[in-house]
PDB file of N, CA and C in Angstrom:
ATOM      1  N   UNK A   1       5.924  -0.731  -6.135  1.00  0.00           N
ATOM      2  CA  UNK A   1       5.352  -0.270  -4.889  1.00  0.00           C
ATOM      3  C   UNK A   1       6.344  -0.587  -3.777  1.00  0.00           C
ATOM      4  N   UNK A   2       6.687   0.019  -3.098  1.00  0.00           N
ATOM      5  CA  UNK A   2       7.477   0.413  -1.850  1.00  0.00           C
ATOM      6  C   UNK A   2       6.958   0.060  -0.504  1.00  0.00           C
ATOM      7  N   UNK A   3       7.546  -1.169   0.301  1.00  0.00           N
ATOM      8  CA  UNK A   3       6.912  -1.338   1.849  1.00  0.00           C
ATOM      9  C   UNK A   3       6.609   0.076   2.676  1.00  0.00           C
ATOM     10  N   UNK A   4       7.203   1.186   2.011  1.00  0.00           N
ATOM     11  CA  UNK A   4       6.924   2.800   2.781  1.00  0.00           C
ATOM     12  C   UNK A   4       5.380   3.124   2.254  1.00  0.00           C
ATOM     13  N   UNK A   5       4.900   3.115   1.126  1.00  0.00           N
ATOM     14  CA  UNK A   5       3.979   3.219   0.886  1.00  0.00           C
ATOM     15  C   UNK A   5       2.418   2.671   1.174  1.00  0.00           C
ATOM     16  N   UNK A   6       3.059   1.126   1.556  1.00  0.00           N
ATOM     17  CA  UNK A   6       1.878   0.700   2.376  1.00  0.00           C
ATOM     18  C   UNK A   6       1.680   0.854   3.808  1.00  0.00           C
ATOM     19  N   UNK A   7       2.714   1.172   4.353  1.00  0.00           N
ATOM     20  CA  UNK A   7       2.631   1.835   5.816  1.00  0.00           C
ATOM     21  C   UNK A   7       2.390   3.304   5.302  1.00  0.00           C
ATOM     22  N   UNK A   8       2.407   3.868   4.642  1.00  0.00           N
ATOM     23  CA  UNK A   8       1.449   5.259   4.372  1.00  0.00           C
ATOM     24  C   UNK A   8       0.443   5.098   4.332  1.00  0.00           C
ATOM     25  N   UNK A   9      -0.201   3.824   3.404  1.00  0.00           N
ATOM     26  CA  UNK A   9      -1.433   3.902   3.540  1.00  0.00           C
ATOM     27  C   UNK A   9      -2.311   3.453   4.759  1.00  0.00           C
ATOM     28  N   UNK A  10      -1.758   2.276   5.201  1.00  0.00           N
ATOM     29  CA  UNK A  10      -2.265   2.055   6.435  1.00  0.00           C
ATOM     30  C   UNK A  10      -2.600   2.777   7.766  1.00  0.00           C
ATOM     31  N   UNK A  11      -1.301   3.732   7.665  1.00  0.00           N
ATOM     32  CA  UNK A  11      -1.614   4.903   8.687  1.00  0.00           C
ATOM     33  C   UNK A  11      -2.591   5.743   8.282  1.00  0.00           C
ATOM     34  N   UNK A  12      -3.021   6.439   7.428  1.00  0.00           N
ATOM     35  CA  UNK A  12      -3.777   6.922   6.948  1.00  0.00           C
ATOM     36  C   UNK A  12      -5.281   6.348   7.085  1.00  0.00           C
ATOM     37  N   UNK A  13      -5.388   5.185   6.735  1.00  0.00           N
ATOM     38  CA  UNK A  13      -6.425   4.299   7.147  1.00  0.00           C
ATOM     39  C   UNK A  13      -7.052   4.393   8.368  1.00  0.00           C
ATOM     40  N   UNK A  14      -5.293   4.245   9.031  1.00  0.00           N
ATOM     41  CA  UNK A  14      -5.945   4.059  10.973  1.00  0.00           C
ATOM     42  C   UNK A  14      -6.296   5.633  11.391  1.00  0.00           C
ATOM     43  N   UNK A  15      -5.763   6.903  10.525  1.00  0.00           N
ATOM     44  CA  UNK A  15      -5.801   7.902  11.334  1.00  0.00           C
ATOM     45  C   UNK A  15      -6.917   8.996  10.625  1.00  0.00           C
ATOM     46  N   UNK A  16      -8.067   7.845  10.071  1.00  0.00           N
ATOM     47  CA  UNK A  16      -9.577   8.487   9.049  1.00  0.00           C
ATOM     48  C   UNK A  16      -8.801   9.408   8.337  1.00  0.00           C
ATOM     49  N   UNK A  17      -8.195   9.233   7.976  1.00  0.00           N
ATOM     50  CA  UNK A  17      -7.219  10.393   6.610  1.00  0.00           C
ATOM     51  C   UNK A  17      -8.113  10.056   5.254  1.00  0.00           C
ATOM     52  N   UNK A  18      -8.244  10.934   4.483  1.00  0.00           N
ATOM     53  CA  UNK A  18      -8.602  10.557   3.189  1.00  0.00           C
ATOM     54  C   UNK A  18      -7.293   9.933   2.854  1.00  0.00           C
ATOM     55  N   UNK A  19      -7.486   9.257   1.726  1.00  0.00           N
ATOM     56  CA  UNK A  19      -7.435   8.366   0.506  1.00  0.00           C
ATOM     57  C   UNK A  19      -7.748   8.865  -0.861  1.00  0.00           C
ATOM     58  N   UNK A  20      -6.657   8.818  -1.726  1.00  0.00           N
ATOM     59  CA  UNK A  20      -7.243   8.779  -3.093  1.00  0.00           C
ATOM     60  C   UNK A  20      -6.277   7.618  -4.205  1.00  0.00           C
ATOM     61  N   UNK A  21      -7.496   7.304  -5.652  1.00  0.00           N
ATOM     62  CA  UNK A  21      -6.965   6.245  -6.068  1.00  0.00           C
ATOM     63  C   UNK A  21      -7.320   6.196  -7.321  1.00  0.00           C
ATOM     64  N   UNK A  22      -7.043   5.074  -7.577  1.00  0.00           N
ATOM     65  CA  UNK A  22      -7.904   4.906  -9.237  1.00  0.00           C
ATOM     66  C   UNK A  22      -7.904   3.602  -9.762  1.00  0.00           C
ATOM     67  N   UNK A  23      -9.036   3.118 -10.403  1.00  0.00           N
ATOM     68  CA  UNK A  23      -9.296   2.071 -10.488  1.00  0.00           C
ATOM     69  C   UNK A  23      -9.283   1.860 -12.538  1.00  0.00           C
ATOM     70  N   UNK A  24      -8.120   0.830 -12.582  1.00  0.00           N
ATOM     71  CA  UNK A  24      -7.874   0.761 -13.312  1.00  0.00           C
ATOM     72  C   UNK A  24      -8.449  -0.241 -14.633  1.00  0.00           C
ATOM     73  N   UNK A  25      -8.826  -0.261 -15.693  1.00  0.00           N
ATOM     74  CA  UNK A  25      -9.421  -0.718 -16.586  1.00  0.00           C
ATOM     75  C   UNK A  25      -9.145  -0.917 -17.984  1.00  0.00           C
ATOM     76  N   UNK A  26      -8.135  -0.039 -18.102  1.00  0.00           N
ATOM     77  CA  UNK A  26      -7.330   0.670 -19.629  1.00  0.00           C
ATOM     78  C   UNK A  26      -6.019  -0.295 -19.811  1.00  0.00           C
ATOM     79  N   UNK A  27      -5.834  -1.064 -21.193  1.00  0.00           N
ATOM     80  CA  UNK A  27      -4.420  -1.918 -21.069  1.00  0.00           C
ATOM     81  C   UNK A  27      -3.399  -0.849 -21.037  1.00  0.00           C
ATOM     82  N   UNK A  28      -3.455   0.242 -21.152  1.00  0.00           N
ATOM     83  CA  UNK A  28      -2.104   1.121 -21.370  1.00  0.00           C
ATOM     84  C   UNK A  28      -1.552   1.780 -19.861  1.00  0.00           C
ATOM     85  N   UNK A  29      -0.524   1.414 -19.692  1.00  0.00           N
ATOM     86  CA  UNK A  29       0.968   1.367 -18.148  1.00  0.00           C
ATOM     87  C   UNK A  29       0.483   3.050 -18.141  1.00  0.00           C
ATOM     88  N   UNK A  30       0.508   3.771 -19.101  1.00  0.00           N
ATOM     89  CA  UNK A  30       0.260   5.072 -19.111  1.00  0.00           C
ATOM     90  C   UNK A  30      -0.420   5.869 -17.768  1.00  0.00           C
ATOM     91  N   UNK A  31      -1.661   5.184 -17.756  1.00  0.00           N
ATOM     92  CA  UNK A  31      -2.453   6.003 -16.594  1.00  0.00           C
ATOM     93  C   UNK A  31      -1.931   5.030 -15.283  1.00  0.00           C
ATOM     94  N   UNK A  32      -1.106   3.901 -14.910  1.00  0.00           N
ATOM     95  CA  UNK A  32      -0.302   3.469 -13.418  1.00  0.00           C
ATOM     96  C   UNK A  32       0.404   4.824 -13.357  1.00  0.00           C
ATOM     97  N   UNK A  33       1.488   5.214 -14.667  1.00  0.00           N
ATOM     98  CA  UNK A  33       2.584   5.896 -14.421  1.00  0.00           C
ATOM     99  C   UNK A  33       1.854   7.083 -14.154  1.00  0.00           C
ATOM    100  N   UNK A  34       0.810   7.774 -14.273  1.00  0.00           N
ATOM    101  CA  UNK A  34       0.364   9.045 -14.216  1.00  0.00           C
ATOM    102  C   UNK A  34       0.034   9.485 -13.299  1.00  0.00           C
ATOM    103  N   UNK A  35      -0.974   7.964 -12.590  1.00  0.00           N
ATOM    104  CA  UNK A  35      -1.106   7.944 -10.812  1.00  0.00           C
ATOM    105  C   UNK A  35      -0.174   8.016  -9.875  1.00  0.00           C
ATOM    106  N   UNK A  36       0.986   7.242 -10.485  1.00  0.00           N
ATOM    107  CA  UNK A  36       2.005   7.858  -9.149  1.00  0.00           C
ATOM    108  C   UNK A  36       2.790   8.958  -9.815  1.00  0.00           C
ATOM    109  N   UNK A  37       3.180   9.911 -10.945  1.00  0.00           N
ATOM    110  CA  UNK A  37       3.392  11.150 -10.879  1.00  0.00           C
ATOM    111  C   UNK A  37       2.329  11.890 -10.115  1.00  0.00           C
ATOM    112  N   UNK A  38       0.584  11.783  -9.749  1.00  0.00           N
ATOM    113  CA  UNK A  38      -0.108  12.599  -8.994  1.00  0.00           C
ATOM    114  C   UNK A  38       0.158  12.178  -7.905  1.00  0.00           C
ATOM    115  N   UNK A  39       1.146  11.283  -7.102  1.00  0.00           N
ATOM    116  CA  UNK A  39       0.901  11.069  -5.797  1.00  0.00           C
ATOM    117  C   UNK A  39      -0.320  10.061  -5.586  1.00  0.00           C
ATOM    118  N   UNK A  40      -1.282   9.546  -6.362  1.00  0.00           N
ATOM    119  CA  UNK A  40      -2.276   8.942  -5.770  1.00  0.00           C
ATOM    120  C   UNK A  40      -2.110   7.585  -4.561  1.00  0.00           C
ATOM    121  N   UNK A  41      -2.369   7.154  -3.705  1.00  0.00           N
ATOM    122  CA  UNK A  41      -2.437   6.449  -2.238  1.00  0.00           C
ATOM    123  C   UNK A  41      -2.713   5.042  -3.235  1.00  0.00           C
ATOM    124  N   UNK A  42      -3.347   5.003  -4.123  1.00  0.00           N
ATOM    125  CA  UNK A  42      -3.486   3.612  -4.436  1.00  0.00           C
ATOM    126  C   UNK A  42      -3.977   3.112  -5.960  1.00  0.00           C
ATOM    127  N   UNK A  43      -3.789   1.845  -6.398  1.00  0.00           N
ATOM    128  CA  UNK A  43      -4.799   1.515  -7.447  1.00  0.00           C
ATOM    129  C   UNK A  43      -5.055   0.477  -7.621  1.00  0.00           C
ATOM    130  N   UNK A  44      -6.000   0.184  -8.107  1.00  0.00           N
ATOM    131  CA  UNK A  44      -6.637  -1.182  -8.214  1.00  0.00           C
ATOM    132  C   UNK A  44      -6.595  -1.566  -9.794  1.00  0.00           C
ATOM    133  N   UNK A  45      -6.108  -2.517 -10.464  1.00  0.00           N
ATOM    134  CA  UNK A  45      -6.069  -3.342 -11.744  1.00  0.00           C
ATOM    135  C   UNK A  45      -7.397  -4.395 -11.852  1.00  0.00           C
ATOM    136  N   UNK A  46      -8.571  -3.750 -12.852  1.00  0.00           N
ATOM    137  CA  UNK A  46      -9.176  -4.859 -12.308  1.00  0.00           C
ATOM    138  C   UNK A  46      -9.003  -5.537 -13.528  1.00  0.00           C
ATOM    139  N   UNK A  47      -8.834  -6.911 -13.019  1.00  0.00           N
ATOM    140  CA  UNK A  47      -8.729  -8.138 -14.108  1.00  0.00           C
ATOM    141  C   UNK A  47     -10.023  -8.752 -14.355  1.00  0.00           C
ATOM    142  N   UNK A  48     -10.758  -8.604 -13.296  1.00  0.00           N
ATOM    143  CA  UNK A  48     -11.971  -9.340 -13.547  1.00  0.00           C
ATOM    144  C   UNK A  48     -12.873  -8.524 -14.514  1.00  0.00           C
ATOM    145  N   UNK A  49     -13.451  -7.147 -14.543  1.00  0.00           N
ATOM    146  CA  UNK A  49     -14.185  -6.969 -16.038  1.00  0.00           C
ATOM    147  C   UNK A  49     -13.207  -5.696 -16.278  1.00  0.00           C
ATOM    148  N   UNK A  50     -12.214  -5.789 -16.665  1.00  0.00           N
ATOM    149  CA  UNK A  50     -11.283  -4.773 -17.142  1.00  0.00           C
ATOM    150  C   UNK A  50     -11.076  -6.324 -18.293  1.00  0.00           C
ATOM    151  N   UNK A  51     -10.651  -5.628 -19.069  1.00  0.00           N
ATOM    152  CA  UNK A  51     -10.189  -6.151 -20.561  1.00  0.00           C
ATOM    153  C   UNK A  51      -8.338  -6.096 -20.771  1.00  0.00           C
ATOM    154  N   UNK A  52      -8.168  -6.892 -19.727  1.00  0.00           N
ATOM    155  CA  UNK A  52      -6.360  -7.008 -19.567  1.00  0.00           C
ATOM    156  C   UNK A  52      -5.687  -8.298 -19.289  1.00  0.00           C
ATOM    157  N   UNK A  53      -4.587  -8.477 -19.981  1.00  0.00           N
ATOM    158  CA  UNK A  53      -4.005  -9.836 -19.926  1.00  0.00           C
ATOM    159  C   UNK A  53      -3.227  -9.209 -18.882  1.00  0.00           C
ATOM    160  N   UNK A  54      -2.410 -10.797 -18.347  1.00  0.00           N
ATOM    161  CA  UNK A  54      -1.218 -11.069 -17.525  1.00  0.00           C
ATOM    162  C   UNK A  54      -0.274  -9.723 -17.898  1.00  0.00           C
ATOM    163  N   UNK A  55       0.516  -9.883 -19.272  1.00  0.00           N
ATOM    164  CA  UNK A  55       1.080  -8.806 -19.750  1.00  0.00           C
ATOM    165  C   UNK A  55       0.768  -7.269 -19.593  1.00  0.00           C
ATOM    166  N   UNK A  56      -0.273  -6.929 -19.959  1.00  0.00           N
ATOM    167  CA  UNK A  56      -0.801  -5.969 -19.197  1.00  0.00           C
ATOM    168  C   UNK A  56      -0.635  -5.293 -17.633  1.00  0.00           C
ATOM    169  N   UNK A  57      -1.563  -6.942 -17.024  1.00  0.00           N
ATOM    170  CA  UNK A  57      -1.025  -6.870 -15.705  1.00  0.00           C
ATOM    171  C   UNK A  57       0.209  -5.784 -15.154  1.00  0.00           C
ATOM    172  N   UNK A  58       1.252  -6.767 -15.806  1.00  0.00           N
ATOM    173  CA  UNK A  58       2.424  -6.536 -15.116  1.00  0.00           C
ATOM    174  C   UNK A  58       2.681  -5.091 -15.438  1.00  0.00           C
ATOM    175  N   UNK A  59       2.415  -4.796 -17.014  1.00  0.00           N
ATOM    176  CA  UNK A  59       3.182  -3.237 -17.121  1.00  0.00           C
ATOM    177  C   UNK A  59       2.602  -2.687 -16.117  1.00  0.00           C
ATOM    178  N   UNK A  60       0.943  -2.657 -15.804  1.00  0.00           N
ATOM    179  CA  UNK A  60       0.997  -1.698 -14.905  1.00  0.00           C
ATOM    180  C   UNK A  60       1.278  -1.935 -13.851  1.00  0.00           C
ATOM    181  N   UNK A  61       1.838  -2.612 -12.666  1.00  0.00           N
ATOM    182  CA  UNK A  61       2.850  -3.295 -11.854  1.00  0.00           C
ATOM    183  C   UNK A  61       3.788  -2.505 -11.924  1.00  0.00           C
ATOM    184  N   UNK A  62       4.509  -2.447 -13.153  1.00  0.00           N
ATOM    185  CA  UNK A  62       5.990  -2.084 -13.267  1.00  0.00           C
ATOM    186  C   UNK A  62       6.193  -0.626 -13.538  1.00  0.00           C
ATOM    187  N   UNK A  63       4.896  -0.365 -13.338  1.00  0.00           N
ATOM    188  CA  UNK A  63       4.846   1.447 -13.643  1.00  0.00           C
ATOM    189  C   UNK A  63       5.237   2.044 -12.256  1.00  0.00           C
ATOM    190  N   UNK A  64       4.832   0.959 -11.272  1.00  0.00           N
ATOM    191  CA  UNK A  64       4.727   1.616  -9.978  1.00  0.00           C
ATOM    192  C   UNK A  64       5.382   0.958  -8.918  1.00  0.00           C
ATOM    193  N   UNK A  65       6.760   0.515  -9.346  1.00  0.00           N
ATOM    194  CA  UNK A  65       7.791  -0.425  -8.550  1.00  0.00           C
ATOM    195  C   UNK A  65       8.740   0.669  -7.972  1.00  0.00           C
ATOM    196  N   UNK A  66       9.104   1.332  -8.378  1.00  0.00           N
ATOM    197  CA  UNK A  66      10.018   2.463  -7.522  1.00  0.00           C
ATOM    198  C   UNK A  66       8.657   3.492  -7.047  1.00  0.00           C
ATOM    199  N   UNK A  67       7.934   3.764  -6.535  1.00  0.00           N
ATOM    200  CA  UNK A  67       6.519   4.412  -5.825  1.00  0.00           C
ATOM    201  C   UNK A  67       5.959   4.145  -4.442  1.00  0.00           C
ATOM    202  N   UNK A  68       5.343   5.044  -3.935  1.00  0.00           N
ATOM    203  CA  UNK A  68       4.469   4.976  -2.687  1.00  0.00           C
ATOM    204  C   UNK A  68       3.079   4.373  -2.892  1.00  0.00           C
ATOM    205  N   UNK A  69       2.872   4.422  -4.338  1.00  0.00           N
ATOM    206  CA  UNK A  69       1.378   3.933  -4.633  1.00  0.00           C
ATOM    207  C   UNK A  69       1.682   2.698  -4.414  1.00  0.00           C
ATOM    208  N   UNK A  70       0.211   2.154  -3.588  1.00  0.00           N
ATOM    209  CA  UNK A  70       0.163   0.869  -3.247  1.00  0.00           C
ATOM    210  C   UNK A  70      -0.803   0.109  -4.330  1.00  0.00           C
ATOM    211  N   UNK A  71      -0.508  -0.720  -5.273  1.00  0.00           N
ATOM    212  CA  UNK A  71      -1.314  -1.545  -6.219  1.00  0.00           C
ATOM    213  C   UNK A  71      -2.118  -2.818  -5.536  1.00  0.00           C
ATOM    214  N   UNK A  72      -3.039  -2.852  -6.086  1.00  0.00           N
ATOM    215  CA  UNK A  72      -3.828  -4.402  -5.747  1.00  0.00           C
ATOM    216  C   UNK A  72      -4.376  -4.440  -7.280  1.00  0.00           C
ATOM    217  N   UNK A  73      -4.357  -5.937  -7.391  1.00  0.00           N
ATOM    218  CA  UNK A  73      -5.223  -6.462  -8.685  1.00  0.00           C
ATOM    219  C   UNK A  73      -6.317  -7.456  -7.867  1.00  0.00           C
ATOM    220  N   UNK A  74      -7.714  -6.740  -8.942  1.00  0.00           N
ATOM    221  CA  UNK A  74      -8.373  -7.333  -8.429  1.00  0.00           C
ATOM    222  C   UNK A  74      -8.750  -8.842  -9.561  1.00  0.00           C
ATOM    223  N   UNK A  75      -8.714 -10.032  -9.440  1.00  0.00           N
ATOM    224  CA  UNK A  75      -7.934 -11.264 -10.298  1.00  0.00           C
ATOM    225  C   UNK A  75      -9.485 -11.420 -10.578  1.00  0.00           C
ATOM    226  N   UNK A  76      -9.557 -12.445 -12.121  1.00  0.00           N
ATOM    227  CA  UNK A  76     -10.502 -12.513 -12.463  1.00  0.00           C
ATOM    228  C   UNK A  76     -11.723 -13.734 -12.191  1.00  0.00           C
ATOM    229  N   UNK A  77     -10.897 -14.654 -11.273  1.00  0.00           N
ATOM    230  CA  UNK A  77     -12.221 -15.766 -10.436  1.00  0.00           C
ATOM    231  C   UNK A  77     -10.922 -16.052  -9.175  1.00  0.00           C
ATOM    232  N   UNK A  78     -11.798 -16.999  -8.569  1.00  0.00           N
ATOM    233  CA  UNK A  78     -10.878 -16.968  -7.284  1.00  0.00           C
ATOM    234  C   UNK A  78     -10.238 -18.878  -7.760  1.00  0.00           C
ATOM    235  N   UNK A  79      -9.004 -18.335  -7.358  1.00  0.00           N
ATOM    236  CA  UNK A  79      -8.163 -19.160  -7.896  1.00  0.00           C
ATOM    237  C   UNK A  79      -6.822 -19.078  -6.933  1.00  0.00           C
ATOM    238  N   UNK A  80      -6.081 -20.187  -6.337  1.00  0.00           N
ATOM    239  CA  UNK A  80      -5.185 -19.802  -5.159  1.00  0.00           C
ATOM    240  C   UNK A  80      -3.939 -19.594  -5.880  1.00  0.00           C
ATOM    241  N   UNK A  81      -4.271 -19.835  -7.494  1.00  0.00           N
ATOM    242  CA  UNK A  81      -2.838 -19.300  -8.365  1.00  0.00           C
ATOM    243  C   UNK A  81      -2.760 -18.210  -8.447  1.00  0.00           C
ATOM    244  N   UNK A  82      -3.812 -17.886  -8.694  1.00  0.00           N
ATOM    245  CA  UNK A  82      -3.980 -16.069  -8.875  1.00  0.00           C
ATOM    246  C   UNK A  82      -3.604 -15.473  -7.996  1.00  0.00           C
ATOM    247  N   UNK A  83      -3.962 -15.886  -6.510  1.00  0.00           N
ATOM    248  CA  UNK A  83      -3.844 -14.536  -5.481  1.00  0.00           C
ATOM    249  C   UNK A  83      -2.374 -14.488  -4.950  1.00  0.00           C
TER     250      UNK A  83
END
């Protein structure tokens, strides 16, 4: 993910623009990489009832390191290691 991309999204935010995204659940990098071939604004990894390790994690991370899509994981208890 790209500091350009989160100032895309943010503007967008500030200027009531839609948004689109996808919320992720699947261990396979496959559907990160698919979201940013569609252009999607964002995605969310959820760790908490998604069925994904650290490893996981990261592929899909690393699907979307050269991208405008902005990633967040959502971590699975609150923990100040995690965030």
């Amino acid at each position: 993910m790209k500091i350009s991309g989160i100032k895309r999204l943010r503007e967008k935010l500030a200027a009531d623009e839609p948004i689109y995204g996808l919320w992720v659940t699947l261990e396979s990098a496959s559907i990160s990489e698919m979201a940013v071939a569609l252009g999607l604004d964002w995605i969310v990894i959820d760790a908490e009832h998604g069925h994904l390790d650290w490893k996981e994690i990261l592929e899909h991370i690393r699907a979307t390191v050269r991208s405008d899509t902005v990633v967040l994981v959502r971590v699975a208890e609150l923990n100040a290691g995690l965030v």
